[in-house]
N, C-alpha and C. Protein backbone atom coordinates (compact mmCIF):
# COMPACT_ATOMS: atom_id res chain seq x y z
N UNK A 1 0.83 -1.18 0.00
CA UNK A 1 0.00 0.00 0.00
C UNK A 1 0.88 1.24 0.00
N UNK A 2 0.63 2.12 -0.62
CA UNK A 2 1.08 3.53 -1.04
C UNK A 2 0.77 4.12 0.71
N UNK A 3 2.35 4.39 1.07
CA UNK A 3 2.23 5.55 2.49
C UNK A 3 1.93 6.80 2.35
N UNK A 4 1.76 7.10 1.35
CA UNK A 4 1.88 9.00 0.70
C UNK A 4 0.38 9.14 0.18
N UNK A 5 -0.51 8.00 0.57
CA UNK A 5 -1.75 8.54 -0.08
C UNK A 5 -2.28 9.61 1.50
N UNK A 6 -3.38 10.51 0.23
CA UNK A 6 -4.16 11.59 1.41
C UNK A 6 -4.62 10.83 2.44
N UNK A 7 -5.18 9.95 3.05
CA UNK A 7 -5.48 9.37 4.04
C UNK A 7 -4.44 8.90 4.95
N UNK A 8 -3.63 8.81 4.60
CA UNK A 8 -2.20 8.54 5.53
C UNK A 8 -1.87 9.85 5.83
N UNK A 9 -1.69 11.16 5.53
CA UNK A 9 -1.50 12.32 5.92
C UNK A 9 -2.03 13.02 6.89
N UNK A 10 -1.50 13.55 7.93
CA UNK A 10 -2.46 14.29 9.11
C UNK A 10 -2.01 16.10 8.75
N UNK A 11 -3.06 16.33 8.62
CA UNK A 11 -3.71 17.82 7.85
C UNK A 11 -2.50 18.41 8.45
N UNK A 12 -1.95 19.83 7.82
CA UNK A 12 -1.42 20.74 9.05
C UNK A 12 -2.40 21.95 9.29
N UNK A 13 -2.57 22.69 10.02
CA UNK A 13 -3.63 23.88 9.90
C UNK A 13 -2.17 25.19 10.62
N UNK A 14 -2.71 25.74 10.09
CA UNK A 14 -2.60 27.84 10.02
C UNK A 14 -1.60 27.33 11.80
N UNK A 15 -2.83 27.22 12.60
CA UNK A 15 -2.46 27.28 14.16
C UNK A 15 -1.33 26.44 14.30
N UNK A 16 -1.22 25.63 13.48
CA UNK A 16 -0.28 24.47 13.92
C UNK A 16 1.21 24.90 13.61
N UNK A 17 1.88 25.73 12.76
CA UNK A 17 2.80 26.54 11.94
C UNK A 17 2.82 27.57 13.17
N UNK A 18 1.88 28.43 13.14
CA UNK A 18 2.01 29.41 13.50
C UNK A 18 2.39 28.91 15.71
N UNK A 19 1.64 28.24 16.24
CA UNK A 19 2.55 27.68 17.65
C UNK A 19 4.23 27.24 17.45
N UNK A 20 4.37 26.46 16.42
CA UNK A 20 5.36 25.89 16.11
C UNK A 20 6.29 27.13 16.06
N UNK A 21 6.17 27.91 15.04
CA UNK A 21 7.39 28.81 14.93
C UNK A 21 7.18 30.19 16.52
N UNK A 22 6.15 30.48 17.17
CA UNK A 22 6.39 31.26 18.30
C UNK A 22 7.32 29.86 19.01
N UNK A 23 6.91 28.85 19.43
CA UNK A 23 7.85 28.24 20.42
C UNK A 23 9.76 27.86 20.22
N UNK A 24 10.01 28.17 18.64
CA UNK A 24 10.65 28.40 18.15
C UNK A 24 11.89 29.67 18.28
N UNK A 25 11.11 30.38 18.93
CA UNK A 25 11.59 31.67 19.42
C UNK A 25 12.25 31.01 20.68
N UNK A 26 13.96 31.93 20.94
CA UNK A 26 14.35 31.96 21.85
C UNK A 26 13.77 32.62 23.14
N UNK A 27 14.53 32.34 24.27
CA UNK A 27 14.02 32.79 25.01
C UNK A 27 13.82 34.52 25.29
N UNK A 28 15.23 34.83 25.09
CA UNK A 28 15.57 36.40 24.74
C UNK A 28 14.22 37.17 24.03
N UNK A 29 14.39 36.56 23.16
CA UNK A 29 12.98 37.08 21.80
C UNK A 29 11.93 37.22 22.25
N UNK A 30 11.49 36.14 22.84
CA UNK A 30 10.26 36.32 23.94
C UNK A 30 10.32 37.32 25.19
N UNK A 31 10.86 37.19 25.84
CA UNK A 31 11.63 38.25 26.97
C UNK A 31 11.02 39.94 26.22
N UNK A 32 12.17 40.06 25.35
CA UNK A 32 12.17 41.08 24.78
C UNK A 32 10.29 41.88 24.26
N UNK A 33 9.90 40.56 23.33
CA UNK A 33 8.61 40.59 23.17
C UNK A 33 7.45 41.01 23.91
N UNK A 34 7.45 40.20 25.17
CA UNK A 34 6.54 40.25 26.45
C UNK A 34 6.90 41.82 27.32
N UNK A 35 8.05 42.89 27.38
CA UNK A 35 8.32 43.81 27.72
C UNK A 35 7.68 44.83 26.58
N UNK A 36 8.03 44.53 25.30
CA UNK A 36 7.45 45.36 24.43
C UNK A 36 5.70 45.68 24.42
N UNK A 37 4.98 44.69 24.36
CA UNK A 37 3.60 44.64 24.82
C UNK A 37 3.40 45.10 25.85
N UNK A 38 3.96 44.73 27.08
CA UNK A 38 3.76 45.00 28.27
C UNK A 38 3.66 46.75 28.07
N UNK A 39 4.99 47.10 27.62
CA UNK A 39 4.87 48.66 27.12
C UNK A 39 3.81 49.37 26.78
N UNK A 40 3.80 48.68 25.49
CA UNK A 40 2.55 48.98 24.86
C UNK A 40 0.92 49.71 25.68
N UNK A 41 0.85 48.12 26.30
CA UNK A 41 -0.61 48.66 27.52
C UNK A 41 -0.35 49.24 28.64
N UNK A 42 0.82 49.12 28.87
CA UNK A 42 1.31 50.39 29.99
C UNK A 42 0.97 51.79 29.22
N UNK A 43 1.18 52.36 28.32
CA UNK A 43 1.19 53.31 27.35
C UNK A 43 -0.57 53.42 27.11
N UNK A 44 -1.48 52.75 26.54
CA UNK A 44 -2.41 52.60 26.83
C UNK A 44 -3.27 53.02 27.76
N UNK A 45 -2.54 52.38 28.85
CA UNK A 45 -3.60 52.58 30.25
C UNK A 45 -3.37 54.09 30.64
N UNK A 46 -1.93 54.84 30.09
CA UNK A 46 -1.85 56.00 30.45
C UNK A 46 -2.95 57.41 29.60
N UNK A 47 -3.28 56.53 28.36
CA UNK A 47 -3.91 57.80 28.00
C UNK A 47 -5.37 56.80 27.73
N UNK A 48 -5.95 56.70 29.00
CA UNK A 48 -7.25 56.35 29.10
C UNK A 48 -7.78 55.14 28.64
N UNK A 49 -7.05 54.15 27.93
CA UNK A 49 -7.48 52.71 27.51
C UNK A 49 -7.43 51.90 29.35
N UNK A 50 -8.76 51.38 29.20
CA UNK A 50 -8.88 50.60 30.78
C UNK A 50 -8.31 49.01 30.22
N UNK A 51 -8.85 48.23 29.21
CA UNK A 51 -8.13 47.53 28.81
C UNK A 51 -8.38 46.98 27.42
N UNK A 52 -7.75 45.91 26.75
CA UNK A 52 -7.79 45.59 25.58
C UNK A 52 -7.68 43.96 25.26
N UNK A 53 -8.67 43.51 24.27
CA UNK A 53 -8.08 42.34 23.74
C UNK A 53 -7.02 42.14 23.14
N UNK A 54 -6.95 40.81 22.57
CA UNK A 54 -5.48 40.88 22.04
C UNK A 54 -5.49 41.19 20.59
N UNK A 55 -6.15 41.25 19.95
CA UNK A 55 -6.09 41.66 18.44
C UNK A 55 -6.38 43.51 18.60
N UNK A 56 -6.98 44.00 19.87
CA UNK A 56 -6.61 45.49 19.90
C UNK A 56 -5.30 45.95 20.34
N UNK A 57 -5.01 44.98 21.29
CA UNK A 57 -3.27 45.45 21.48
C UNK A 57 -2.59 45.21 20.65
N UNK A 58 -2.81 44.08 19.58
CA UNK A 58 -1.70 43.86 18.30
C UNK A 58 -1.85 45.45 17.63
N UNK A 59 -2.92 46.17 17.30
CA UNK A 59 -3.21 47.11 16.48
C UNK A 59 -2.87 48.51 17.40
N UNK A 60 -3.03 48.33 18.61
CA UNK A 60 -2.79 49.14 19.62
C UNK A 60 -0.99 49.47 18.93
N UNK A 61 -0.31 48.42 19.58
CA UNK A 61 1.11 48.22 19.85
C UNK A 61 1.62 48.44 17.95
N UNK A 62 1.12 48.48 16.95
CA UNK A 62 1.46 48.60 15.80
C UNK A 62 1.52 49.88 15.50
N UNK A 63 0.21 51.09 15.75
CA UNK A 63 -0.16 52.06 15.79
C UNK A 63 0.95 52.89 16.18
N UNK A 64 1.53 52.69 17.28
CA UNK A 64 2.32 53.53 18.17
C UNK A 64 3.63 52.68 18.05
N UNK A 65 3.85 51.91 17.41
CA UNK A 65 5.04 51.61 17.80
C UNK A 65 5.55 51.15 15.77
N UNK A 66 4.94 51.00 15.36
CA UNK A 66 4.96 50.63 13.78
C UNK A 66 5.48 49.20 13.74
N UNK A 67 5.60 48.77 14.40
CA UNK A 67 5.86 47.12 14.48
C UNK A 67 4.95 46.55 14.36
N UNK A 68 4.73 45.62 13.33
CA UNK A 68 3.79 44.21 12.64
C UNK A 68 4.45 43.37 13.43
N UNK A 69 3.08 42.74 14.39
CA UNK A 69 3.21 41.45 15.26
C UNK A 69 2.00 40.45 14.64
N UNK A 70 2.01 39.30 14.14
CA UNK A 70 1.26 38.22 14.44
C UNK A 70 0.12 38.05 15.42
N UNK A 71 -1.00 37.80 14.99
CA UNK A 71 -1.74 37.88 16.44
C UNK A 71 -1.03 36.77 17.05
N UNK A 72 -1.47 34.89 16.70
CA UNK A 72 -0.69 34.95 17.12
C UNK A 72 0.17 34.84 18.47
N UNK A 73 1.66 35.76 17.73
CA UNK A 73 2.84 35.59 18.63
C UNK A 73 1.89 36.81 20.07
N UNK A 74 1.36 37.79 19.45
CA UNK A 74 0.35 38.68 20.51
C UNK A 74 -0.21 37.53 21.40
N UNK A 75 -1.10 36.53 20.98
CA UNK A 75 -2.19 35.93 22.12
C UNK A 75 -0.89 34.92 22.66
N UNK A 76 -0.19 34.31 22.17
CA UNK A 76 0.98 33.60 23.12
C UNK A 76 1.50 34.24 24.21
N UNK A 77 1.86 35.57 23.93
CA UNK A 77 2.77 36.81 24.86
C UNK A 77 1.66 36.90 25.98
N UNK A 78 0.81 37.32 25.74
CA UNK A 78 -0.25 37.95 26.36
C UNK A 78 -0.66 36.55 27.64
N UNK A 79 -0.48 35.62 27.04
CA UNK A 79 -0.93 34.46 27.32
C UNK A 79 0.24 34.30 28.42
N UNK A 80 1.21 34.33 28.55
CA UNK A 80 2.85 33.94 29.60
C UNK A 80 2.64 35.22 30.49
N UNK A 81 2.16 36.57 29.61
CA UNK A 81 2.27 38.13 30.65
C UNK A 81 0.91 37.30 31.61
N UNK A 82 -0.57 36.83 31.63
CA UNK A 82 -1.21 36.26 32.32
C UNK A 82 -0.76 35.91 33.62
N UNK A 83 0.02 34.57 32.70
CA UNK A 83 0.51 33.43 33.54
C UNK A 83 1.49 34.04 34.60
N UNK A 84 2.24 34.85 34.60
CA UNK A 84 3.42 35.61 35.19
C UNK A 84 2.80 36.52 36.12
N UNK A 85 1.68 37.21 36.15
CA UNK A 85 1.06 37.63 36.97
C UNK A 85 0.92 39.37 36.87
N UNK A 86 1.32 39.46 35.21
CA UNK A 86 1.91 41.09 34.85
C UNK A 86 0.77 41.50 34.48
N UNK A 87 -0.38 40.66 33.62
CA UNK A 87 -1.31 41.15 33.30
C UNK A 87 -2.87 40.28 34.10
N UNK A 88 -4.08 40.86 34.08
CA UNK A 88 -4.86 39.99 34.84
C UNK A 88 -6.27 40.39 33.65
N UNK A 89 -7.05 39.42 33.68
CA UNK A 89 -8.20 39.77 32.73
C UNK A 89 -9.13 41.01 33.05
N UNK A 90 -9.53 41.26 32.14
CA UNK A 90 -11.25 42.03 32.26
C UNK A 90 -12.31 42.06 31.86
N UNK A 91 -13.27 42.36 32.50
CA UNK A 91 -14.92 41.75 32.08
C UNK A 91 -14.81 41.26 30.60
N UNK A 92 -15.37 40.40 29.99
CA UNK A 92 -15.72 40.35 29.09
C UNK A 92 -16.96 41.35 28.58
N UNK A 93 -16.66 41.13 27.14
CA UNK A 93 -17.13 42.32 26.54
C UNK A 93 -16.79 42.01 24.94
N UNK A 94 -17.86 43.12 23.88
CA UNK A 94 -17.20 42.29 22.58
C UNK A 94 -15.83 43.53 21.87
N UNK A 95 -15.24 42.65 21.16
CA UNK A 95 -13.72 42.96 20.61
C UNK A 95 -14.41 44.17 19.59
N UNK A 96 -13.89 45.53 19.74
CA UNK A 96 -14.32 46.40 19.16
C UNK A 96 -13.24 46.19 17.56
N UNK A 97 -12.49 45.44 17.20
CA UNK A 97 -11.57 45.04 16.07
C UNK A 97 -11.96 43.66 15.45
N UNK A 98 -12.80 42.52 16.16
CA UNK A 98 -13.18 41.53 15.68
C UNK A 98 -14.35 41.64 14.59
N UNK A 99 -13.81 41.06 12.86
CA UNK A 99 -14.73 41.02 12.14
C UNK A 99 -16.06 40.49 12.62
N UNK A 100 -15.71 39.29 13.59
CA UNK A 100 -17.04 38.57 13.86
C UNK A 100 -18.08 39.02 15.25
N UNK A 101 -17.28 40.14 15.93
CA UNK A 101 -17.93 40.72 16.67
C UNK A 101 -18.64 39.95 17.98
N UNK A 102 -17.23 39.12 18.46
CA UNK A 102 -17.42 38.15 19.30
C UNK A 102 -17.23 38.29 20.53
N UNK A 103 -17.73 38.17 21.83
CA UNK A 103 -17.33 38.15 23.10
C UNK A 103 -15.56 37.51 23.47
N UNK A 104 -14.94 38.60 24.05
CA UNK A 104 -13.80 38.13 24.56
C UNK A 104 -13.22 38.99 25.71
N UNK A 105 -12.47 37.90 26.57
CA UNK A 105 -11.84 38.47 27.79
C UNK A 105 -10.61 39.44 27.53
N UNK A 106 -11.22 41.03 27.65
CA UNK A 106 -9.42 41.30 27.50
C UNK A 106 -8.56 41.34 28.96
N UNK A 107 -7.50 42.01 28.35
CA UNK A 107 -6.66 42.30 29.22
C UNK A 107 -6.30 43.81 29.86
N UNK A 108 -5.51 43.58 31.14
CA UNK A 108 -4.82 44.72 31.41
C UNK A 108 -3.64 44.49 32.44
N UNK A 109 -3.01 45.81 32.87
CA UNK A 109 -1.88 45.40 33.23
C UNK A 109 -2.26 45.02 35.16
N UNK A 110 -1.82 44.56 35.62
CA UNK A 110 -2.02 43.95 36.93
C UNK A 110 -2.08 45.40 37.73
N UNK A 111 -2.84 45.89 38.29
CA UNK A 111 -2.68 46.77 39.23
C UNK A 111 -1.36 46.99 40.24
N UNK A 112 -0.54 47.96 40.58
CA UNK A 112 -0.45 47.79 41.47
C UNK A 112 -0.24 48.30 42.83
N UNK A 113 0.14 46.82 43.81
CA UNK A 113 -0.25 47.30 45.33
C UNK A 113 0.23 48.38 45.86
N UNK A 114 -0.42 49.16 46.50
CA UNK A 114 0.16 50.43 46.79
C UNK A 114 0.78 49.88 48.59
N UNK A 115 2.06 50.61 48.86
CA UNK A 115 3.12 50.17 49.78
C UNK A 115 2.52 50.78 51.15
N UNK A 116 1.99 50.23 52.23
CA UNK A 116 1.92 50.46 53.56
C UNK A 116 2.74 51.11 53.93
N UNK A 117 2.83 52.67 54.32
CA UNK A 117 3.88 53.43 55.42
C UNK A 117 3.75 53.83 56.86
């Protein structure tokens, strides 16, 4: 039997490329990455953005900074700034940039604690 027929093949999709080459990224790159965003909605939150999804911070962070990011390498970043404790969600609400005009959790930057004197 022929190994190379279409039924022996497992599909690749868009997402599957696109994880592959963010994890691909060194660590530095990422580092670097996750500060740049972080920037970004720091910058944001200063002139009145409370918070943003991630396809508004890709457009956010492009706007002001002229750098083309991947969403994407954006929802990965965004995704570790979470996990790390830099950024924390907000209400859901729908994506004022989504063609499909879908409910999603954005983000913002973690508050923070103000120091007992």
């Amino acid at each position: 039997m022929d190994q190379s027929s279409p039924s022996s093949v497992t599909p690749v999709t868009g997402r599957d490329t696109s994880a592959e080459a963010f994890a691909a990224l060194s660590n530095e790159t990422r580092r670097r990455l996750s500060e740049r965003l972080y920037e970004s909605m720091r910058h944001a939150h200063q002139h009145g953005v409370r918070d943003m999804s991630r396809r508004e911070l890709r457009n956010y962070h492009n706007q002001h900074t002229g750098e083309w990011l991947e969403l994407c390498s954006v929802a990965s970043t965004v995704n570790a700034l979470l996990a790390a404790g830099r950024f924390e969600p907000g209400v859901a609400r729908k994506c004022s940039e989504s063609p499909r005009q879908r409910d999603v959790v954005p983000v913002r930057c973690k508050a923070q604690q103000q120091s007992i004197a």
